[in-house]
N, C-alpha and C. Protein backbone atom coordinates (compact mmCIF):
# COMPACT_ATOMS: atom_id res chain seq x y z
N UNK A 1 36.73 40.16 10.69
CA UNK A 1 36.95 40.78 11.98
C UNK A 1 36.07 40.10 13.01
N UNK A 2 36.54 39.75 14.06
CA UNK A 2 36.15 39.15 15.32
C UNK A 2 35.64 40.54 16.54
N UNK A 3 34.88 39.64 16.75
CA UNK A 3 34.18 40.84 18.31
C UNK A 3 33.98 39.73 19.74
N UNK A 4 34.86 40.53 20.15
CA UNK A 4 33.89 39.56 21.48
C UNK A 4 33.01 40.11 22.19
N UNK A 5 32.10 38.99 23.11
CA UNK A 5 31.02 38.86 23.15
C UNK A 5 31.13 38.63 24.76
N UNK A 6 30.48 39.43 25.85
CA UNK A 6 30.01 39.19 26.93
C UNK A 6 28.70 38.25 27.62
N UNK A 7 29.16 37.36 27.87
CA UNK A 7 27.21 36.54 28.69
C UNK A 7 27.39 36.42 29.75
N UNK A 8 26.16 36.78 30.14
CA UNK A 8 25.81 36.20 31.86
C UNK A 8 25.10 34.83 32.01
N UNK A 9 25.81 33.68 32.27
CA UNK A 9 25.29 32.24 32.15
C UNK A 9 25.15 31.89 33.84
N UNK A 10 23.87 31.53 34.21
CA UNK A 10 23.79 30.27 35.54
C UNK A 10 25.48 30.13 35.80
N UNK A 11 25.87 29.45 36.29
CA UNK A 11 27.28 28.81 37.19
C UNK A 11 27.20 28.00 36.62
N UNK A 12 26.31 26.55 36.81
CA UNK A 12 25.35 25.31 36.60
C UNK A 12 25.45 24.88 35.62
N UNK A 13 24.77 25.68 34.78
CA UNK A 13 24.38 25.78 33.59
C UNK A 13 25.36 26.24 32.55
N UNK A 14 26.37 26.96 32.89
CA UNK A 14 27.86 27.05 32.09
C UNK A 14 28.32 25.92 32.27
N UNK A 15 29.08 25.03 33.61
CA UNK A 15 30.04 23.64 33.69
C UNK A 15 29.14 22.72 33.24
N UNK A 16 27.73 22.69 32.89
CA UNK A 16 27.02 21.65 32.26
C UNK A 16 27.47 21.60 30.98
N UNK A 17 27.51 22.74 30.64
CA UNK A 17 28.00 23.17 28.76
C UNK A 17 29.10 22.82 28.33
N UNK A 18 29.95 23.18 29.95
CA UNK A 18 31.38 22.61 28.90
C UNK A 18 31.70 21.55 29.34
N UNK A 19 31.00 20.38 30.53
CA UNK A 19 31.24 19.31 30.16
C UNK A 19 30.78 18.90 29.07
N UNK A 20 29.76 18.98 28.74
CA UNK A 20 28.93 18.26 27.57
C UNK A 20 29.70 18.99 25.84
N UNK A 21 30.44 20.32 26.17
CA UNK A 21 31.20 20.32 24.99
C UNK A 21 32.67 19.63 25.23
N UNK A 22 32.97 19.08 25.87
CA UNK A 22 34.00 18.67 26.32
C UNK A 22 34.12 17.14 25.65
N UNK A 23 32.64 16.41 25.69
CA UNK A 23 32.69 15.44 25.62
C UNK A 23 32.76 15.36 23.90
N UNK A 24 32.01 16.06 23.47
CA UNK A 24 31.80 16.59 22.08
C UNK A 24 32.92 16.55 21.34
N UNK A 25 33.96 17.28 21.68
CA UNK A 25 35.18 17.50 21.60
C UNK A 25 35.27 18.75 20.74
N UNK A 26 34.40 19.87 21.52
CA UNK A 26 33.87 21.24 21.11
C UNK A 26 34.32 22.17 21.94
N UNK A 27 33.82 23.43 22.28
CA UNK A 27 33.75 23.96 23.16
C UNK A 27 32.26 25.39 23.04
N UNK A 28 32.19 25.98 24.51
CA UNK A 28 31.38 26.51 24.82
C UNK A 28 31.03 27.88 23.85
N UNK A 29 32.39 28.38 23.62
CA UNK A 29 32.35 29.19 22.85
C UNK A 29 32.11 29.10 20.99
N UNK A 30 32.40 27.74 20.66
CA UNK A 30 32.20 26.99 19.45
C UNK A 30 30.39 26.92 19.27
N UNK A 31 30.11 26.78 20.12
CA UNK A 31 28.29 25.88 20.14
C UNK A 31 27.95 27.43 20.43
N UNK A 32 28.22 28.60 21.26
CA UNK A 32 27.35 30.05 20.74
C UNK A 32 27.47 30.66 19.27
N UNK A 33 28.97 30.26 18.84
CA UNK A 33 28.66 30.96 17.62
C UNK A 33 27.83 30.70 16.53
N UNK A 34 28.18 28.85 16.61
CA UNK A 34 27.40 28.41 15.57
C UNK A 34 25.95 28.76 16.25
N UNK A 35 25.57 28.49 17.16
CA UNK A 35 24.08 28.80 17.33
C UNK A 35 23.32 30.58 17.22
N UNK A 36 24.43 31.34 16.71
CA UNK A 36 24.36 32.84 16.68
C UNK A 36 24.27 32.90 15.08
N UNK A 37 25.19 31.66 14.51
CA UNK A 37 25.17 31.87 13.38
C UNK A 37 23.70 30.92 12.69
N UNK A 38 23.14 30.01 12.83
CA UNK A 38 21.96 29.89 12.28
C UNK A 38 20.65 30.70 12.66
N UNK A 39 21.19 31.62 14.08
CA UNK A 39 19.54 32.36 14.58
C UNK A 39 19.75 33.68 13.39
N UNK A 40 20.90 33.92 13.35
CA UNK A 40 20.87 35.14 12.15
C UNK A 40 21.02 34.83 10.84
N UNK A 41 21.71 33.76 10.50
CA UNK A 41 21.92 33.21 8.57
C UNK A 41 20.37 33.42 8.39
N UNK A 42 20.46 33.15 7.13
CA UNK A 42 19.21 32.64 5.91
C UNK A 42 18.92 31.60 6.36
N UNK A 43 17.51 31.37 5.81
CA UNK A 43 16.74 30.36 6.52
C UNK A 43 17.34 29.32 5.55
N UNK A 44 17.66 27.94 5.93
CA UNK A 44 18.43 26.72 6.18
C UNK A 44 17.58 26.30 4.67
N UNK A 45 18.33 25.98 3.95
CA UNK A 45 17.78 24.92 2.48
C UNK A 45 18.29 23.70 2.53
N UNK A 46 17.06 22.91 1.97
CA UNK A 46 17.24 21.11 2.43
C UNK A 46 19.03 20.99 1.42
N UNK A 47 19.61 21.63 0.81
CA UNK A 47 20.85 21.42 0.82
C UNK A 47 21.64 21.50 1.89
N UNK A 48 21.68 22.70 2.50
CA UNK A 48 22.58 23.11 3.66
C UNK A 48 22.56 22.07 4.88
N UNK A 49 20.75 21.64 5.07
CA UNK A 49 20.66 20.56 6.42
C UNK A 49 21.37 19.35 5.77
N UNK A 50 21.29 19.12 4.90
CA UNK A 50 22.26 18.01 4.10
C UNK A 50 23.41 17.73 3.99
N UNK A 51 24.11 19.38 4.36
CA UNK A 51 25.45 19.33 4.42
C UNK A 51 26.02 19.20 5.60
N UNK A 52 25.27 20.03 6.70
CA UNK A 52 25.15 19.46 8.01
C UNK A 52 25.33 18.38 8.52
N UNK A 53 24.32 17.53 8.11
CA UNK A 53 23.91 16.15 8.12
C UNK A 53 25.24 15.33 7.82
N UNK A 54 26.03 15.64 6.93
CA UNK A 54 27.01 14.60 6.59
C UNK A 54 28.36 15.03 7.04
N UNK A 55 28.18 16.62 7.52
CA UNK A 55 29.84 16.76 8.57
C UNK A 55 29.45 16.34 9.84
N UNK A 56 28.24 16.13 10.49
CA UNK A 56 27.89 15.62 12.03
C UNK A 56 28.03 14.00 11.92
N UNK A 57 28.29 13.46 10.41
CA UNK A 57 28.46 12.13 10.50
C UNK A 57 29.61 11.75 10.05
N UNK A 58 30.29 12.62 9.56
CA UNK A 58 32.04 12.63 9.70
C UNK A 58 32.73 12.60 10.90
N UNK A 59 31.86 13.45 11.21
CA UNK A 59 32.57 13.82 12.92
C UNK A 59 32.22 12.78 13.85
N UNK A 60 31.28 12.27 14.21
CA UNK A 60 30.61 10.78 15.08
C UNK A 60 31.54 9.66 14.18
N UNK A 61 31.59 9.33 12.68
CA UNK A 61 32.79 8.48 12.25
C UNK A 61 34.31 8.32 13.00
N UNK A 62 34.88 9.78 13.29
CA UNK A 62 35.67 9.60 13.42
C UNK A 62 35.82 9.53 15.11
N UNK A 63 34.86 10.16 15.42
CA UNK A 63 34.82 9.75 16.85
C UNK A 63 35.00 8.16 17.40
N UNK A 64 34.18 7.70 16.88
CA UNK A 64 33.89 6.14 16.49
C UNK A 64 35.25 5.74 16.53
N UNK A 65 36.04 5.90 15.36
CA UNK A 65 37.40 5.73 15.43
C UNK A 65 38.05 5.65 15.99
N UNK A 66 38.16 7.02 17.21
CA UNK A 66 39.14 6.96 17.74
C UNK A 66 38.77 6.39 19.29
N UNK A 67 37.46 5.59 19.36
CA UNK A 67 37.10 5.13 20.42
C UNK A 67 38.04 4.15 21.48
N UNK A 68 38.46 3.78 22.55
CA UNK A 68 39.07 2.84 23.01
C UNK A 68 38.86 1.16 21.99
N UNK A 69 39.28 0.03 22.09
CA UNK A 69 38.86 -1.26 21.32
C UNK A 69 37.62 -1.90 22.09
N UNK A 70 37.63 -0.98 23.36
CA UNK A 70 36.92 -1.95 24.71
C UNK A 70 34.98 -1.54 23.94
N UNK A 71 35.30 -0.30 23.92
CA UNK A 71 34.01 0.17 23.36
C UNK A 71 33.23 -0.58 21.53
N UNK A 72 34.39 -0.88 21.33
CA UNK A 72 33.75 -1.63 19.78
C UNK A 72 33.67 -2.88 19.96
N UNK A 73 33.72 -3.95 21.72
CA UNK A 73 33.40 -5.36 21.63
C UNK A 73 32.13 -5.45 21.52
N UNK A 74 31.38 -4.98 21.83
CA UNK A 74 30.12 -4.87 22.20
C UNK A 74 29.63 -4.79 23.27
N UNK A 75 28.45 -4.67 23.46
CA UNK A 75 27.77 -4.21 25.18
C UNK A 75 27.74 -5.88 25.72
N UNK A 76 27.53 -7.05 25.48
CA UNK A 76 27.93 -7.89 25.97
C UNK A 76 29.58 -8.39 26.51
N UNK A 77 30.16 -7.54 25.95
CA UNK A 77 32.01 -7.97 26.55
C UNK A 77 32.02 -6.90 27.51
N UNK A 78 31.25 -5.60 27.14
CA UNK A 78 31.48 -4.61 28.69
C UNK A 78 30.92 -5.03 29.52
N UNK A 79 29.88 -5.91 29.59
CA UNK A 79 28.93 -6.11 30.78
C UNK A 79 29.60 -7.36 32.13
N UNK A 80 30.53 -8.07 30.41
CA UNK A 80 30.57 -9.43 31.30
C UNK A 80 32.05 -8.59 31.96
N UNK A 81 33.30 -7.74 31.49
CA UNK A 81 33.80 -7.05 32.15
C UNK A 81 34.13 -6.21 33.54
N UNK A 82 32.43 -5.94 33.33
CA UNK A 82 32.01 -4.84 34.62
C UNK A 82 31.79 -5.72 35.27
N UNK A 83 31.39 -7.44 34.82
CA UNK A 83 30.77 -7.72 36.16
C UNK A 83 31.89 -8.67 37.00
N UNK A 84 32.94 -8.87 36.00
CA UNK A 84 33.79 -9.61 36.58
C UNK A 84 35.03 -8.70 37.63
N UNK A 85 34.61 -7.65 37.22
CA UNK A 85 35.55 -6.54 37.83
C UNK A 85 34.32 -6.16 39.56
N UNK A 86 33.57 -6.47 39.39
CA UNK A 86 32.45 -6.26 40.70
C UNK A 86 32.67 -6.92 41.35
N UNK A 87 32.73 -8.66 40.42
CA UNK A 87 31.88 -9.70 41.43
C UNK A 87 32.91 -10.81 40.99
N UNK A 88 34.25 -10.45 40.93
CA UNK A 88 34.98 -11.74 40.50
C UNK A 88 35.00 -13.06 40.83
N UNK A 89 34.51 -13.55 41.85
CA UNK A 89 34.05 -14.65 42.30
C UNK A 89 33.27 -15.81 41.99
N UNK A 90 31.75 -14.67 41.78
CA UNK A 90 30.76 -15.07 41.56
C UNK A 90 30.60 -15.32 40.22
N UNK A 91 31.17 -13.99 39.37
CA UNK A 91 31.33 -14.12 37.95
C UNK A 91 31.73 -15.63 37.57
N UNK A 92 33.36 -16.21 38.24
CA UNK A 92 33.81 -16.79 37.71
C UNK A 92 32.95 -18.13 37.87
N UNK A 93 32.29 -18.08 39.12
CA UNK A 93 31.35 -19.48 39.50
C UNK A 93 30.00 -19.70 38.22
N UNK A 94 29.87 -18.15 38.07
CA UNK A 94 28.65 -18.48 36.95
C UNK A 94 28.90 -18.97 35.36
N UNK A 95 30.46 -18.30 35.49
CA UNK A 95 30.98 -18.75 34.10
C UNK A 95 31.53 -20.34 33.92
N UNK A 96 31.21 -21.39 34.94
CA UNK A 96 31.32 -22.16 34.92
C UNK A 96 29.97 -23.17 35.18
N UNK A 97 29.21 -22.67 35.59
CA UNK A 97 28.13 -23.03 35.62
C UNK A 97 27.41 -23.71 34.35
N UNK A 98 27.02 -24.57 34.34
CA UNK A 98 25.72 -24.76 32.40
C UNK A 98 24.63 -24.31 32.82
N UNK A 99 24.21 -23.97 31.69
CA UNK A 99 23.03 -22.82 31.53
C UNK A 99 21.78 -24.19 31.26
N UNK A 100 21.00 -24.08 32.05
CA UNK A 100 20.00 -24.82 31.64
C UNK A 100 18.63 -23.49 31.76
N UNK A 101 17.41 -23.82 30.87
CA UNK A 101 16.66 -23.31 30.28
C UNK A 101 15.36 -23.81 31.20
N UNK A 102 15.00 -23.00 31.28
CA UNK A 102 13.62 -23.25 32.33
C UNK A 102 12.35 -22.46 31.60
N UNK A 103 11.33 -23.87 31.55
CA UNK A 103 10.27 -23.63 30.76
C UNK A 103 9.03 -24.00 31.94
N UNK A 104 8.20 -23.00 31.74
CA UNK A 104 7.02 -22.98 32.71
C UNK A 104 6.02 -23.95 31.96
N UNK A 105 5.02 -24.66 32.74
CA UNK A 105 3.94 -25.61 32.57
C UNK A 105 2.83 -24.98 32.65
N UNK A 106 2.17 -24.77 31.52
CA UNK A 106 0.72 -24.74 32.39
C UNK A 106 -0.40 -25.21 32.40
């Protein structure tokens, strides 16, 4: 049997929650229960954080997964991306440029 549950939350501080469960791919009402349900369960045995431990890394797996392809080039293909999408110009002048290496004397 289910009960519902009345809160008085900030404004702020609620659309912070459910963006950030949003992003999660949770929701606001998901993250009180579970957090209602460990302030009242039995105190947590290094099994249970264990079990925890490996559905929060199921879940980030599959997140992972279902990421765009843009996000698994690496932070060097987003960067050179972002910058060619800024500075197409310049980008393209630097990408033609040779890289020479500059070493200080002292």
């Amino acid at each position: 049997m289910s009960t519902n549950l009345t809160l008085v939350i900030d404004e702020d501080l609620l659309r912070a929650a459910r963006v950030k469960a949003l992003q999660e791919g949770t929701s606001v009402n998901e993250i009180c229960r579970q957090a209602i349900a460990r302030y009242a369960g039995p105190v947590d045995t290094g099994e249970s954080f264990a079990s925890q431990l490996r559905g929060l890394s199921s879940k980030l797996s599959r997140q992972a997964r279902a990421q765009p392809k843009v996000a698994q080039e690496g932070r060097d293909a987003m960067y050179d991306e972002a910058m060619a999408e800024r500075s197409p110009t310049l980008w393209a002048a630097l990408g033609q440029a040779e890289v020479v290496k500059v070493t200080r004397s002292k």
